[in-house]
C-alpha atoms as a PDB file:
ATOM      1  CA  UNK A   1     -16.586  96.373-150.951  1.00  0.00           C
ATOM      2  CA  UNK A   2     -12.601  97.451-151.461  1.00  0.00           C
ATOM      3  CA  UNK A   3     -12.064 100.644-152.505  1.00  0.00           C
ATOM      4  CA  UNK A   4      -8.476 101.155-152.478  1.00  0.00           C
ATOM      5  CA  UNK A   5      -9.270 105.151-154.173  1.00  0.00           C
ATOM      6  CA  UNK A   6      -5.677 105.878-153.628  1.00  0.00           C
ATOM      7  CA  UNK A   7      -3.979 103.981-155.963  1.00  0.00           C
ATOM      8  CA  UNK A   8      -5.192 105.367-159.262  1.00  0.00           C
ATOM      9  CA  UNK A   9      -3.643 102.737-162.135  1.00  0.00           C
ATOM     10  CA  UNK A  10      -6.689 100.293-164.041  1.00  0.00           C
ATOM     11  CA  UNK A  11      -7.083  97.640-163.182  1.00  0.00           C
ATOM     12  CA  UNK A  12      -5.722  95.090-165.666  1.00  0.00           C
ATOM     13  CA  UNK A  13      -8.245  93.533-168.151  1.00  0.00           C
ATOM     14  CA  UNK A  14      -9.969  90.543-166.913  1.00  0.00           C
ATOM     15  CA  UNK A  15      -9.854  86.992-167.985  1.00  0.00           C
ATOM     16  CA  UNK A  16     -13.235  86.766-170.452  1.00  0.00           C
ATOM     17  CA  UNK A  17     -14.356  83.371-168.679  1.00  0.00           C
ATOM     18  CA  UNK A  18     -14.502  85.596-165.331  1.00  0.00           C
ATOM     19  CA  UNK A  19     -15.738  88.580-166.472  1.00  0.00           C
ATOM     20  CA  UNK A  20     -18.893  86.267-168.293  1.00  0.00           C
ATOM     21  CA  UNK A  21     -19.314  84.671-164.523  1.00  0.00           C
ATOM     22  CA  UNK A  22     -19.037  87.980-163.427  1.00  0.00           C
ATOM     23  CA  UNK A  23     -21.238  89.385-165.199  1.00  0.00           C
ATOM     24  CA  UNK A  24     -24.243  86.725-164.896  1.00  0.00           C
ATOM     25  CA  UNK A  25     -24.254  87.147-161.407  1.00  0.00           C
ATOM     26  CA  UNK A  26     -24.869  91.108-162.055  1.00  0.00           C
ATOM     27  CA  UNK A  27     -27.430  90.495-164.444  1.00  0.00           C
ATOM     28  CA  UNK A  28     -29.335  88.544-162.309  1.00  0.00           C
ATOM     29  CA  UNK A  29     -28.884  90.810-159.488  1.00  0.00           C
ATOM     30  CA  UNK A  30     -29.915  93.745-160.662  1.00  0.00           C
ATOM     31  CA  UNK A  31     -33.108  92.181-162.818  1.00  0.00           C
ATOM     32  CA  UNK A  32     -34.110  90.896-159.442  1.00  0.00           C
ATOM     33  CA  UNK A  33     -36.391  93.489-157.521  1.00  0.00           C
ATOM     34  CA  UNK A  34     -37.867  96.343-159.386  1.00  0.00           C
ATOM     35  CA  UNK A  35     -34.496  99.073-160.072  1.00  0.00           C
ATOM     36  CA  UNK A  36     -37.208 100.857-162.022  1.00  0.00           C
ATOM     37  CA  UNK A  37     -38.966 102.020-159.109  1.00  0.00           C
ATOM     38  CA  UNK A  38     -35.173 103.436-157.714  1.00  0.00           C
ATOM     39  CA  UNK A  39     -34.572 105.192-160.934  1.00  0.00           C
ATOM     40  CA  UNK A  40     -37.577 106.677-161.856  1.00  0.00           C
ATOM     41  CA  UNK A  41     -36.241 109.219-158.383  1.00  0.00           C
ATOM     42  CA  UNK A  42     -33.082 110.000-160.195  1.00  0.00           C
ATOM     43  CA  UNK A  43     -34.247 110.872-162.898  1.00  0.00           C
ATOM     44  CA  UNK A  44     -32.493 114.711-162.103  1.00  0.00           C
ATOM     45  CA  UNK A  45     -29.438 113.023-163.010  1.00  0.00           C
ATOM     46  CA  UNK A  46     -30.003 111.825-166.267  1.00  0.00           C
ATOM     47  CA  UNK A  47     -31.936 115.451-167.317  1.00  0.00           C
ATOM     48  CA  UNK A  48     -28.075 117.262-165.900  1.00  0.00           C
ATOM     49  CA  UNK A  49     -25.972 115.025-167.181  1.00  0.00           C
ATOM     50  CA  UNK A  50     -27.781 115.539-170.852  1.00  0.00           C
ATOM     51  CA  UNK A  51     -27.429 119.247-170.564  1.00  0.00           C
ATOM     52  CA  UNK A  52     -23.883 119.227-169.113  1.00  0.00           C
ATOM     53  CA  UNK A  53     -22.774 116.706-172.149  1.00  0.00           C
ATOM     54  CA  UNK A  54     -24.270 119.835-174.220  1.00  0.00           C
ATOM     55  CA  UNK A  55     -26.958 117.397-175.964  1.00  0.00           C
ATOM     56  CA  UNK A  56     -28.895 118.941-178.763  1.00  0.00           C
ATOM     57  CA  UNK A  57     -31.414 117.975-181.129  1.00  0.00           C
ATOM     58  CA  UNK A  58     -29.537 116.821-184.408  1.00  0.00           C
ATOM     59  CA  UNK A  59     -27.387 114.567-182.320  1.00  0.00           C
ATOM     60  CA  UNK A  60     -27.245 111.169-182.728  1.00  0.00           C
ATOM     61  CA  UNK A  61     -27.086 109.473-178.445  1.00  0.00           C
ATOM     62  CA  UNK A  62     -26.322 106.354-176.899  1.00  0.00           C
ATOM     63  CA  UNK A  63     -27.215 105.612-173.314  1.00  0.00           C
ATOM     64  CA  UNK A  64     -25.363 103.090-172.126  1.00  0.00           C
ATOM     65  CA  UNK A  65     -26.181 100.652-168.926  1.00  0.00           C
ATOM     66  CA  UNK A  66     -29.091 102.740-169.370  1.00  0.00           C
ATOM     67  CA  UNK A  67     -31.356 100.886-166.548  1.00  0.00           C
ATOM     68  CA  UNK A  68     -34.918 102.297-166.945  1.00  0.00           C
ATOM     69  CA  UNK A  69     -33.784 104.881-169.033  1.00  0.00           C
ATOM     70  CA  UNK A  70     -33.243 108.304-167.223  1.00  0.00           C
ATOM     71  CA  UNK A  71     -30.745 109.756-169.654  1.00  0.00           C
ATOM     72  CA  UNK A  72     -32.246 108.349-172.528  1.00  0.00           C
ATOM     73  CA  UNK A  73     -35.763 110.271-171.574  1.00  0.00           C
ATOM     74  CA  UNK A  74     -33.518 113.644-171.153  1.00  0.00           C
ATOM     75  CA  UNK A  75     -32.026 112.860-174.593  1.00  0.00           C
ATOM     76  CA  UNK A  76     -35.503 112.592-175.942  1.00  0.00           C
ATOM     77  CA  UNK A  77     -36.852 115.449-174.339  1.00  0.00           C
ATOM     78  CA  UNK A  78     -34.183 117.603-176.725  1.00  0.00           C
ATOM     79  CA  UNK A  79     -35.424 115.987-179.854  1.00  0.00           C
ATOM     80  CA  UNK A  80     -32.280 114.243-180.120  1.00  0.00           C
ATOM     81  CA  UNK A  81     -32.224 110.663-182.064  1.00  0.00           C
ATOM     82  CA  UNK A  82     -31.574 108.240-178.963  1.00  0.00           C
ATOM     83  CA  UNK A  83     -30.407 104.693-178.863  1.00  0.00           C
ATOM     84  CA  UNK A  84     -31.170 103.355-175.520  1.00  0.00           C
ATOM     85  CA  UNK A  85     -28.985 100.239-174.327  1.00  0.00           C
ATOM     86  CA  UNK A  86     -28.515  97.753-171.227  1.00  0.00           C
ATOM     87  CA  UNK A  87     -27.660  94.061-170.321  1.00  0.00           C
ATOM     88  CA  UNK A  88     -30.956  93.500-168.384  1.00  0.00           C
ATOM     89  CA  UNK A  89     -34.176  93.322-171.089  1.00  0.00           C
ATOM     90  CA  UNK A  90     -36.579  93.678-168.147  1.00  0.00           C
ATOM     91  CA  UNK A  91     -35.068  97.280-167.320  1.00  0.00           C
ATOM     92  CA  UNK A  92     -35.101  98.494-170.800  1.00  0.00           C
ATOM     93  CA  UNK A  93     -39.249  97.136-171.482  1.00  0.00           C
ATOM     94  CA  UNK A  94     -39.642  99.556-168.364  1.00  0.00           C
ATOM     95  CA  UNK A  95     -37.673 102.386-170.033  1.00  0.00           C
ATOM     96  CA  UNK A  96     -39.968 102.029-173.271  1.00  0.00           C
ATOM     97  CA  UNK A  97     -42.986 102.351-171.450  1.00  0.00           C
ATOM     98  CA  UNK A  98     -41.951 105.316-170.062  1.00  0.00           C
ATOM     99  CA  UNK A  99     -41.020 106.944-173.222  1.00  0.00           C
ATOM    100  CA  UNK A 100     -44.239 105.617-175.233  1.00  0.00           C
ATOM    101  CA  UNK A 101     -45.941 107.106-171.967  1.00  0.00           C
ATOM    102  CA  UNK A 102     -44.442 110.322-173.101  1.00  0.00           C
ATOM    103  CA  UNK A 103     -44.834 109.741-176.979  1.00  0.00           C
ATOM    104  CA  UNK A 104     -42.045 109.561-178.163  1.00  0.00           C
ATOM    105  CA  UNK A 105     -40.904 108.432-181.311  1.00  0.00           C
ATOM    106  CA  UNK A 106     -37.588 109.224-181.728  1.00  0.00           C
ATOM    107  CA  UNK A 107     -36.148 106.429-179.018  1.00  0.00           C
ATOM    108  CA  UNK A 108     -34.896 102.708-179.869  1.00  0.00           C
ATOM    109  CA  UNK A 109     -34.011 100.047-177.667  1.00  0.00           C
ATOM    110  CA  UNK A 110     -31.800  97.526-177.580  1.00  0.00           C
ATOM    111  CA  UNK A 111     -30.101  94.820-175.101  1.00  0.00           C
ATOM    112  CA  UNK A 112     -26.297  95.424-174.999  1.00  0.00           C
ATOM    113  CA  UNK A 113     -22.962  94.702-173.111  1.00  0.00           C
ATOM    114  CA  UNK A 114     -21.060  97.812-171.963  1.00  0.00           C
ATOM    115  CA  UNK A 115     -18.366  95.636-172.632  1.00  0.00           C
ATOM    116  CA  UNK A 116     -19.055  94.606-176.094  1.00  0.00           C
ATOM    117  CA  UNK A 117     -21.131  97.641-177.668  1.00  0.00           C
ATOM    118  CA  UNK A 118     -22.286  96.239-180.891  1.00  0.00           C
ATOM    119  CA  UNK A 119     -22.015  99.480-182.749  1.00  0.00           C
ATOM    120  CA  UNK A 120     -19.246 100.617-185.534  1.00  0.00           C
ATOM    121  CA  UNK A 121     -16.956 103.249-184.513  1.00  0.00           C
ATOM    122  CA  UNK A 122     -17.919 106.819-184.238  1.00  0.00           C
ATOM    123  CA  UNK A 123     -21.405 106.151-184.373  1.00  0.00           C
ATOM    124  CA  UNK A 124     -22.566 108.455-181.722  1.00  0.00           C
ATOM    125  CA  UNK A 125     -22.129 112.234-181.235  1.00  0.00           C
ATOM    126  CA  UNK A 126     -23.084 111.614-177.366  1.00  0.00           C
ATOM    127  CA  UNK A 127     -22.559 108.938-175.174  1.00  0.00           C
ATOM    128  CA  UNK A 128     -24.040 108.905-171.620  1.00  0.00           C
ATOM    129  CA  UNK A 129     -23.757 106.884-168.634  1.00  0.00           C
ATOM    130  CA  UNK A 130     -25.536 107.477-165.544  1.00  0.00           C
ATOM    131  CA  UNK A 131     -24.819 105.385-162.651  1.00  0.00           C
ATOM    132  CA  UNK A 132     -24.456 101.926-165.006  1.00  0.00           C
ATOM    133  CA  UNK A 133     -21.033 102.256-167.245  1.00  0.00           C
ATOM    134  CA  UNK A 134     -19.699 102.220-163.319  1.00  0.00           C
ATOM    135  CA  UNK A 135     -20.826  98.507-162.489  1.00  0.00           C
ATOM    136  CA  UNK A 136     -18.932  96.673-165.201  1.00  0.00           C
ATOM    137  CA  UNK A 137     -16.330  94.483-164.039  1.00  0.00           C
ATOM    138  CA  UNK A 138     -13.602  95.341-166.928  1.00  0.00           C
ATOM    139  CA  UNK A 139     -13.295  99.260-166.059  1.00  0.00           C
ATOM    140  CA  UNK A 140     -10.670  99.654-169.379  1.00  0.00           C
ATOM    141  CA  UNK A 141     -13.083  97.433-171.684  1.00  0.00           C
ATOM    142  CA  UNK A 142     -16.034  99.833-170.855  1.00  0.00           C
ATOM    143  CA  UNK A 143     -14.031 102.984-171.042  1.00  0.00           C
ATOM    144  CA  UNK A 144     -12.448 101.953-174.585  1.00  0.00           C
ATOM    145  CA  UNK A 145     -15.841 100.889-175.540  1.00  0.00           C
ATOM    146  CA  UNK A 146     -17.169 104.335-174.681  1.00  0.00           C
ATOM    147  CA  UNK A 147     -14.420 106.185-176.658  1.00  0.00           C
ATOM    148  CA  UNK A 148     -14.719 103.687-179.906  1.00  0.00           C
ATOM    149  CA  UNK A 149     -18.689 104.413-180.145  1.00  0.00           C
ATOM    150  CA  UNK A 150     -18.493 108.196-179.573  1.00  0.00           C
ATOM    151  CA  UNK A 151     -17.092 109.952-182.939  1.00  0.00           C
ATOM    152  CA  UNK A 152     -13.574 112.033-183.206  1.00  0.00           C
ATOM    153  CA  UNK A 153     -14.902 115.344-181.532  1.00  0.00           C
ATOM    154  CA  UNK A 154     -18.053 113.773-179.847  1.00  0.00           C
ATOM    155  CA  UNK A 155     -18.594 113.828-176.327  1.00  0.00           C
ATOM    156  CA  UNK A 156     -19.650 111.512-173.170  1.00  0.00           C
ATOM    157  CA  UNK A 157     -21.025 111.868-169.993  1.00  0.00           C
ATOM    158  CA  UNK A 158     -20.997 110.092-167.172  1.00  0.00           C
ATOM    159  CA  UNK A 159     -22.155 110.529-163.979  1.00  0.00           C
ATOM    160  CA  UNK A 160     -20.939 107.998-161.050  1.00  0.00           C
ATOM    161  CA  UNK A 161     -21.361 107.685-157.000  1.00  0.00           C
ATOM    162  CA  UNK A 162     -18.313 109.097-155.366  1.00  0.00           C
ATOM    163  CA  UNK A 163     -16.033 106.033-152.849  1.00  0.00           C
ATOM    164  CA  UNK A 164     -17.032 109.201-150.223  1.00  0.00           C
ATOM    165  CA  UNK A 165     -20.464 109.734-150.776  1.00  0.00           C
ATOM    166  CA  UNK A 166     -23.638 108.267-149.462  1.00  0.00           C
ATOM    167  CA  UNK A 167     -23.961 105.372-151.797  1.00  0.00           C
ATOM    168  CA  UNK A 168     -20.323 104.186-151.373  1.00  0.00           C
ATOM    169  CA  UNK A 169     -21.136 103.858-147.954  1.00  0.00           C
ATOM    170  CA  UNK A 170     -23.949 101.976-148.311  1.00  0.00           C
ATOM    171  CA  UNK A 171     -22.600  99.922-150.390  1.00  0.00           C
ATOM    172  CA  UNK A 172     -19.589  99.341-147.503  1.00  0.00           C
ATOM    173  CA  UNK A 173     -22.048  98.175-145.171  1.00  0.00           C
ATOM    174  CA  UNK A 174     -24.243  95.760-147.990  1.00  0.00           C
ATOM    175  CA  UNK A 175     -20.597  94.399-148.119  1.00  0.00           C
ATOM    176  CA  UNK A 176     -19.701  93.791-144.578  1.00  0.00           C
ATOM    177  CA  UNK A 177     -22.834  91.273-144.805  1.00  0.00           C
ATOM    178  CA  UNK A 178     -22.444  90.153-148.575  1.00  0.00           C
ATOM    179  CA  UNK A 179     -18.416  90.565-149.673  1.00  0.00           C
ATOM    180  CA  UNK A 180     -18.750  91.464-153.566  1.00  0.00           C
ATOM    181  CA  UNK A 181     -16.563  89.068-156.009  1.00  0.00           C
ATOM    182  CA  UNK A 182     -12.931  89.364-155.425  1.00  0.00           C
ATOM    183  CA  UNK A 183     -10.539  90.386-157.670  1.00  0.00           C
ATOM    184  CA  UNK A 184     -12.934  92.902-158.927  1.00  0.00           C
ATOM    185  CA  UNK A 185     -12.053  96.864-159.302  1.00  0.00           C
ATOM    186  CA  UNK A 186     -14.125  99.335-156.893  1.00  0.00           C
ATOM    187  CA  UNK A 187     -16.795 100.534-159.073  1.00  0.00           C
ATOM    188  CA  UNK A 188     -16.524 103.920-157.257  1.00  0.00           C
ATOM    189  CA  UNK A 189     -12.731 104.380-158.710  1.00  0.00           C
ATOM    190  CA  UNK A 190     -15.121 105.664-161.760  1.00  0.00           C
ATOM    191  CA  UNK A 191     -15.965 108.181-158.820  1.00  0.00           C
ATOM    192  CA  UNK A 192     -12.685 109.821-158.531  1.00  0.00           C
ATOM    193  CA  UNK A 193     -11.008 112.254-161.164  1.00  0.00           C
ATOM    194  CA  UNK A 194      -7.324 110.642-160.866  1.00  0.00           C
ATOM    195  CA  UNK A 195      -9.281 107.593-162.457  1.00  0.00           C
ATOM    196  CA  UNK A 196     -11.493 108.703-165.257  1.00  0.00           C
ATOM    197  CA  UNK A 197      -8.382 110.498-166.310  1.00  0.00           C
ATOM    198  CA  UNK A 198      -6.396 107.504-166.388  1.00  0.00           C
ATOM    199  CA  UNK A 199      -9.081 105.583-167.868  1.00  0.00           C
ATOM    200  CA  UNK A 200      -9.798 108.209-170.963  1.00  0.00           C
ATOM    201  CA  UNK A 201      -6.176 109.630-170.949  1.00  0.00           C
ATOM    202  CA  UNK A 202      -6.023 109.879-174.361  1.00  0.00           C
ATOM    203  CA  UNK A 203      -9.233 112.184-174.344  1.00  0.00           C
ATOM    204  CA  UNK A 204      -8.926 115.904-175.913  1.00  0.00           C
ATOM    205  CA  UNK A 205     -10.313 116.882-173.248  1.00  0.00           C
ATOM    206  CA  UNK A 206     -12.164 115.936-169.501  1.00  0.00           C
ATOM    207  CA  UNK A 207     -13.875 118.497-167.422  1.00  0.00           C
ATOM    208  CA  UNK A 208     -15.582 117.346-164.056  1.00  0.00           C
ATOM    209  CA  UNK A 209     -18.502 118.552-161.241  1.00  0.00           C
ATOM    210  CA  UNK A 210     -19.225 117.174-157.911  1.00  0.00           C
ATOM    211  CA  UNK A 211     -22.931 117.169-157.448  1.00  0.00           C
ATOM    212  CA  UNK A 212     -25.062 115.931-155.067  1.00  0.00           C
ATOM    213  CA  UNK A 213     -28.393 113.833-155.344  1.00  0.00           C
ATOM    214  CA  UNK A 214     -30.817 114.496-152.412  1.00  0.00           C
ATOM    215  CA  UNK A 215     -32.545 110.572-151.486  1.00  0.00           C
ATOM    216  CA  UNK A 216     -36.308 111.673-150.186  1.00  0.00           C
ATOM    217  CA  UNK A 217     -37.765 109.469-148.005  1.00  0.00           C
ATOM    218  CA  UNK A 218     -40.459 109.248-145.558  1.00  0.00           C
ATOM    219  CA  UNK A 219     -38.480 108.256-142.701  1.00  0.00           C
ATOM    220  CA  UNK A 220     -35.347 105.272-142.415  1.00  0.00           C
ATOM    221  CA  UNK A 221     -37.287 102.534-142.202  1.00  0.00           C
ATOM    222  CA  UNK A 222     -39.090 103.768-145.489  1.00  0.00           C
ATOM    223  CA  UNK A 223     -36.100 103.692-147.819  1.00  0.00           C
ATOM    224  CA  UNK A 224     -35.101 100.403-145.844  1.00  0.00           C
ATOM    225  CA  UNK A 225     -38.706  99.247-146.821  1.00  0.00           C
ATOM    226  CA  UNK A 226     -37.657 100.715-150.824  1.00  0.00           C
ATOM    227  CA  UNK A 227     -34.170  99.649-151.820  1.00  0.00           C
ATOM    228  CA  UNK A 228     -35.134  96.105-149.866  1.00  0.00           C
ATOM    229  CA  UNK A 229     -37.637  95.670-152.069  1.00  0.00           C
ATOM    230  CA  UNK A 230     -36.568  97.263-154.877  1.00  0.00           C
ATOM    231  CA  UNK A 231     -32.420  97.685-155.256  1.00  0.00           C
ATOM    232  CA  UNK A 232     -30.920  95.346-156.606  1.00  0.00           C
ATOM    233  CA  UNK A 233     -27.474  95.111-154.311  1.00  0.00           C
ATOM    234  CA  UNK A 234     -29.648  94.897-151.127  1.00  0.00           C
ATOM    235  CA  UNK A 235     -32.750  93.104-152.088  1.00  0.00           C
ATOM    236  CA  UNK A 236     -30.105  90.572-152.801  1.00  0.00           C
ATOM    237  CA  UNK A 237     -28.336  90.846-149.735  1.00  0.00           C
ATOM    238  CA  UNK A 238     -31.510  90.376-147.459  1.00  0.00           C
ATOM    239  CA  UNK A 239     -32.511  87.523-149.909  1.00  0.00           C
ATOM    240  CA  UNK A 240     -28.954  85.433-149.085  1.00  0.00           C
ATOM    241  CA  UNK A 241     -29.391  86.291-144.766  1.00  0.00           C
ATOM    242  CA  UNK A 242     -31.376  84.782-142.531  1.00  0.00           C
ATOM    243  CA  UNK A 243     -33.173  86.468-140.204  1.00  0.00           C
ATOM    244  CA  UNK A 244     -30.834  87.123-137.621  1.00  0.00           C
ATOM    245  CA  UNK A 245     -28.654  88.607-140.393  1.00  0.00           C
ATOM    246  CA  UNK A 246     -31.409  90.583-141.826  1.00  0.00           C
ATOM    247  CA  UNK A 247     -32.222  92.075-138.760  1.00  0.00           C
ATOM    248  CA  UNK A 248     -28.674  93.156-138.150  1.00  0.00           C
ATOM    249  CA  UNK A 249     -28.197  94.349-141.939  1.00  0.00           C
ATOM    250  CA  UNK A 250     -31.383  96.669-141.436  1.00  0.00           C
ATOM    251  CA  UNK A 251     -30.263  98.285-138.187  1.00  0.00           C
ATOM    252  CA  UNK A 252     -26.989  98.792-139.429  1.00  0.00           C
ATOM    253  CA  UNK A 253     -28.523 100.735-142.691  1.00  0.00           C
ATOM    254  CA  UNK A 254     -30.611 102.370-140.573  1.00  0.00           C
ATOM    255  CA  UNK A 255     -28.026 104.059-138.472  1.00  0.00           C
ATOM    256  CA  UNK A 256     -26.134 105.182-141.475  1.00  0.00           C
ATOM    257  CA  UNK A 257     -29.285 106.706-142.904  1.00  0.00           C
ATOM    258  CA  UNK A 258     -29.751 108.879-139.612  1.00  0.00           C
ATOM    259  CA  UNK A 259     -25.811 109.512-139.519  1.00  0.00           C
ATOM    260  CA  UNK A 260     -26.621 110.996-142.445  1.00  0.00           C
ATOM    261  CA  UNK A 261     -30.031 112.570-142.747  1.00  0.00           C
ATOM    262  CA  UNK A 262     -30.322 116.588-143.034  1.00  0.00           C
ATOM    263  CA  UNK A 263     -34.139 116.105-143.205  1.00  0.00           C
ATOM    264  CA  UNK A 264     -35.022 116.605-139.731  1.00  0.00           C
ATOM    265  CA  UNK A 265     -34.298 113.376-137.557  1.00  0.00           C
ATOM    266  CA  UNK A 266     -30.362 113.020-138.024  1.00  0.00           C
ATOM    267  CA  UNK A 267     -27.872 115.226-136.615  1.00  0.00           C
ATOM    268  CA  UNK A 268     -27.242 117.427-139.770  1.00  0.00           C
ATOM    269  CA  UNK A 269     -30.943 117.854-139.783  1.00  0.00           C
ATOM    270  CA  UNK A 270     -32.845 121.040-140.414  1.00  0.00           C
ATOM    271  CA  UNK A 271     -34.179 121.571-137.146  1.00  0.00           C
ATOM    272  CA  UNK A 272     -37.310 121.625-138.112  1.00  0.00           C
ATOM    273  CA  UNK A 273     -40.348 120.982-135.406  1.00  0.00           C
ATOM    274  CA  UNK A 274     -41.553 117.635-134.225  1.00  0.00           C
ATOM    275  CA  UNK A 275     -44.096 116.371-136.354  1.00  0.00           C
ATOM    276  CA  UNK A 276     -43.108 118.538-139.344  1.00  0.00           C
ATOM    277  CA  UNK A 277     -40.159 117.995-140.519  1.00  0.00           C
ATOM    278  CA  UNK A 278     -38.932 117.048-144.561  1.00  0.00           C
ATOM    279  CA  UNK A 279     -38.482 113.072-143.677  1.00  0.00           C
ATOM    280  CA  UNK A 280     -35.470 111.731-144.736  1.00  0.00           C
ATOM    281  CA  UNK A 281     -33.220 113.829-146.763  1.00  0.00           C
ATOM    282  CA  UNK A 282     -30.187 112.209-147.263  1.00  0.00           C
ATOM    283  CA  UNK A 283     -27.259 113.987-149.609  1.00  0.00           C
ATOM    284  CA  UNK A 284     -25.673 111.335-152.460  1.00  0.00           C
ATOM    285  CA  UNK A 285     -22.548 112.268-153.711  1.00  0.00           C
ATOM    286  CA  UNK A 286     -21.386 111.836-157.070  1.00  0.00           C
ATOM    287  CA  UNK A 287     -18.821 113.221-159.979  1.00  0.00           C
ATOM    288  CA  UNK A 288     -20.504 114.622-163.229  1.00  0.00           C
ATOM    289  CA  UNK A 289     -18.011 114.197-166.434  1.00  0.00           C
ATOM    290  CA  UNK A 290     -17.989 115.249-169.703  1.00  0.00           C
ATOM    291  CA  UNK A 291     -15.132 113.757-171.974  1.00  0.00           C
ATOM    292  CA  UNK A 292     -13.849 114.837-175.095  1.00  0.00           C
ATOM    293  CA  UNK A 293     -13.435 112.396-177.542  1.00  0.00           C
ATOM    294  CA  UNK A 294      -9.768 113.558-179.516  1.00  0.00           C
ATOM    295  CA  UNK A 295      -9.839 113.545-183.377  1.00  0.00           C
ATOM    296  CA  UNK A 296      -7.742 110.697-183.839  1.00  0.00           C
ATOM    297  CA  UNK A 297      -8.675 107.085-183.360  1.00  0.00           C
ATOM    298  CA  UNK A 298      -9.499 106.104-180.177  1.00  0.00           C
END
C-alpha cells in the first residue's frame, strides 16, 4: 500500500463512477470473513475514544463506519441517544445483537455511506469514528461529511492506525502480495496530524493523542489463524493466492509479528520463562482526535 505520509495536501476528490467501483470492492471485502470477531478485541478503543470526545448522556451520537459497533456500545453505556451507521448490513446485525445482548434501548441502526451521510446538518452533538471513517476512498468527502453532521460547537472523534504503527505495516506486507487500487489516498494519512489538520482546517479546534492498542494472541500462528479467517484485508488476500503464495504471505506475517512481539517470543519481549510467557503481545499504534466543530457553517 503507498503511503507517501510526507506530503500532507488531500487528495483531490474522486471521480463518483470510481469511487462507486471503489467502494463495492470494499464492501465486499470487508463483509467477507467475520470483522466482528476482530472488533469485539478493540473494543478499548471505542470505550476511549467516547470519553476523550467528552460523550455524555443528553447527547445526541453518530458512529460512523461503525463495523460491529465498538463506539456505538461506549456511547450507550453513557446513556447517550446513539445512531449507529455502516456500509456493510451484516456488520451492523452483529452490532445490534450485541447491544440487545446488553439491553439497550437507546441505540438505532442504520446502513450508511461515510460518503453520503443521509442526515441534515448539525444533527449530531458527537460524531465518532473508530478505525472505519479511515477506509473511505474520498478522504475530503468523508471529512466534510463528518463536519456537516456534527452541529456548530459539537465535537468528533476519531481514532485511526498510524502509517508507523503495527497495522500500517501489516497492511505493507498484505500489499506486497495484493497491491490495493491505484490512485487511491493512504488510508493511514488519517494517521498523521499534518493531515487531519488539513482535512478539518476549518475546525475551532483539533487536539490529538498517540495511543497504543496491545493485539493478544496465543502465539503468531494464532493471530495468522484469526485475521485469516476473520479480517477482512487478509482473508481476502489468502482467498486471491494460491498456495505457494499463501504459504509465503503467512511466513512473511509471521516474521513481522515476532519482529514485533513484546509478549515473550520476539526480541522486545518480556523475558519471561519458557513455557510461561504472555503469548503474543504485539503494540498497535494509532492517533486519538477530537475535533471541534467551529460555529459557522461547515
Amino acid at each position: 500500500m503507498t503511503m507517501n505520509v510526507t506530503h500532507v495536501t488531500c487528495a483531490t476528490a474522486m471521480p463518483a463512477d470510481r469511487a462507486r467501483a471503489i467502494k463495492t470492492r470494499q464492501r465486499a471485502m470487508w463483509a467477507s470473513g467475520d470483522f466482528a470477531v476482530i472488533g469485539a478485541t478493540l473494543q478499548i478503543v471505542g470505550e476511549l475514544l467516547t470519553e476523550a470526545a467528552d460523550v455524555c448522556a443528553l447527547h445526541n451520537v453518530l458512529d460512523v463506519a461503525a463495523g460491529s459497533g465498538n463506539a456505538t456500545l461506549a456511547a450507550a453505556r453513557r446513556f447517550a441517544s446513539v445512531t449507529s451507521t455502516d456500509y456493510v448490513p451484516a456488520l451492523l446485525e452483529r452490532g445490534r445483537l450485541r447491544a440487545e445482548a446488553e439491553g439497550f434501548d437507546n441505540v438505532r441502526f442504520e446502513v450508511a455511506d461515510a460518503e453520503e451521510l443521509p442526515y441534515e446538518d448539525g444533527r449530531f452533538d458527537v460524531v465518532l469514528s473508530t478505525f472505519g471513517v479511515m477506509f473511505a476512498p474520498d478522504h475530503r468527502r468523508a471529512a466534510a461529511e463528518l463536519m456537516r453532521v456534527c452541529r456548530p460547537g459539537g465535537r468528533i472523534g476519531l481514532a485511526n492506525w498510524t502509517p508507523g504503527g503495527f497495522v500500517g505495516e501489516l497492511l505493507r506486507v498484505v500489499a506486497h502480495y495484493v497491491p490495493p487500487a491505484a490512485g487511491v489516498a493512504s488510508p493511514f494519512l488519517w494517521g498523521t496530524e499534518r493531515y487531519v489538520h488539513e482535512l478539518f482546517k476549518d475546525a475551532a479546534g483539533i487536539e490529538h493523542s498517540t495511543r497504543t492498542f496491545a493485539f493478544r494472541y496465543r502465539s503468531p500462528e494464532h493471530w495468522v489463524e484469526v485475521f485469516r479467517n476473520c479480517y477482512g484485508p487478509t482473508h481476502t488476500a489468502f482467498l486471491s493466492l494460491d498456495a505457494d503464495g499463501q504459504a509465503a504471505l503467512e511466513k512473511d506475517l509471521i516474521a513481522l509479528l515476532r519482529s514485533r512481539d513484546r509478549g515473550g517470543s520476539g526480541p522486545v519481549g518480556r523475558g519471561f520463562s519458557p513455557g510461561n510467557d504472555g503469548g503474543l503481545v504485539v503494540p498497535g499504534e494509532y492517533l486519538e482526535t477530537v475535533i471541534t466543530r467551529s460555529e459557522g457553517p461547515p
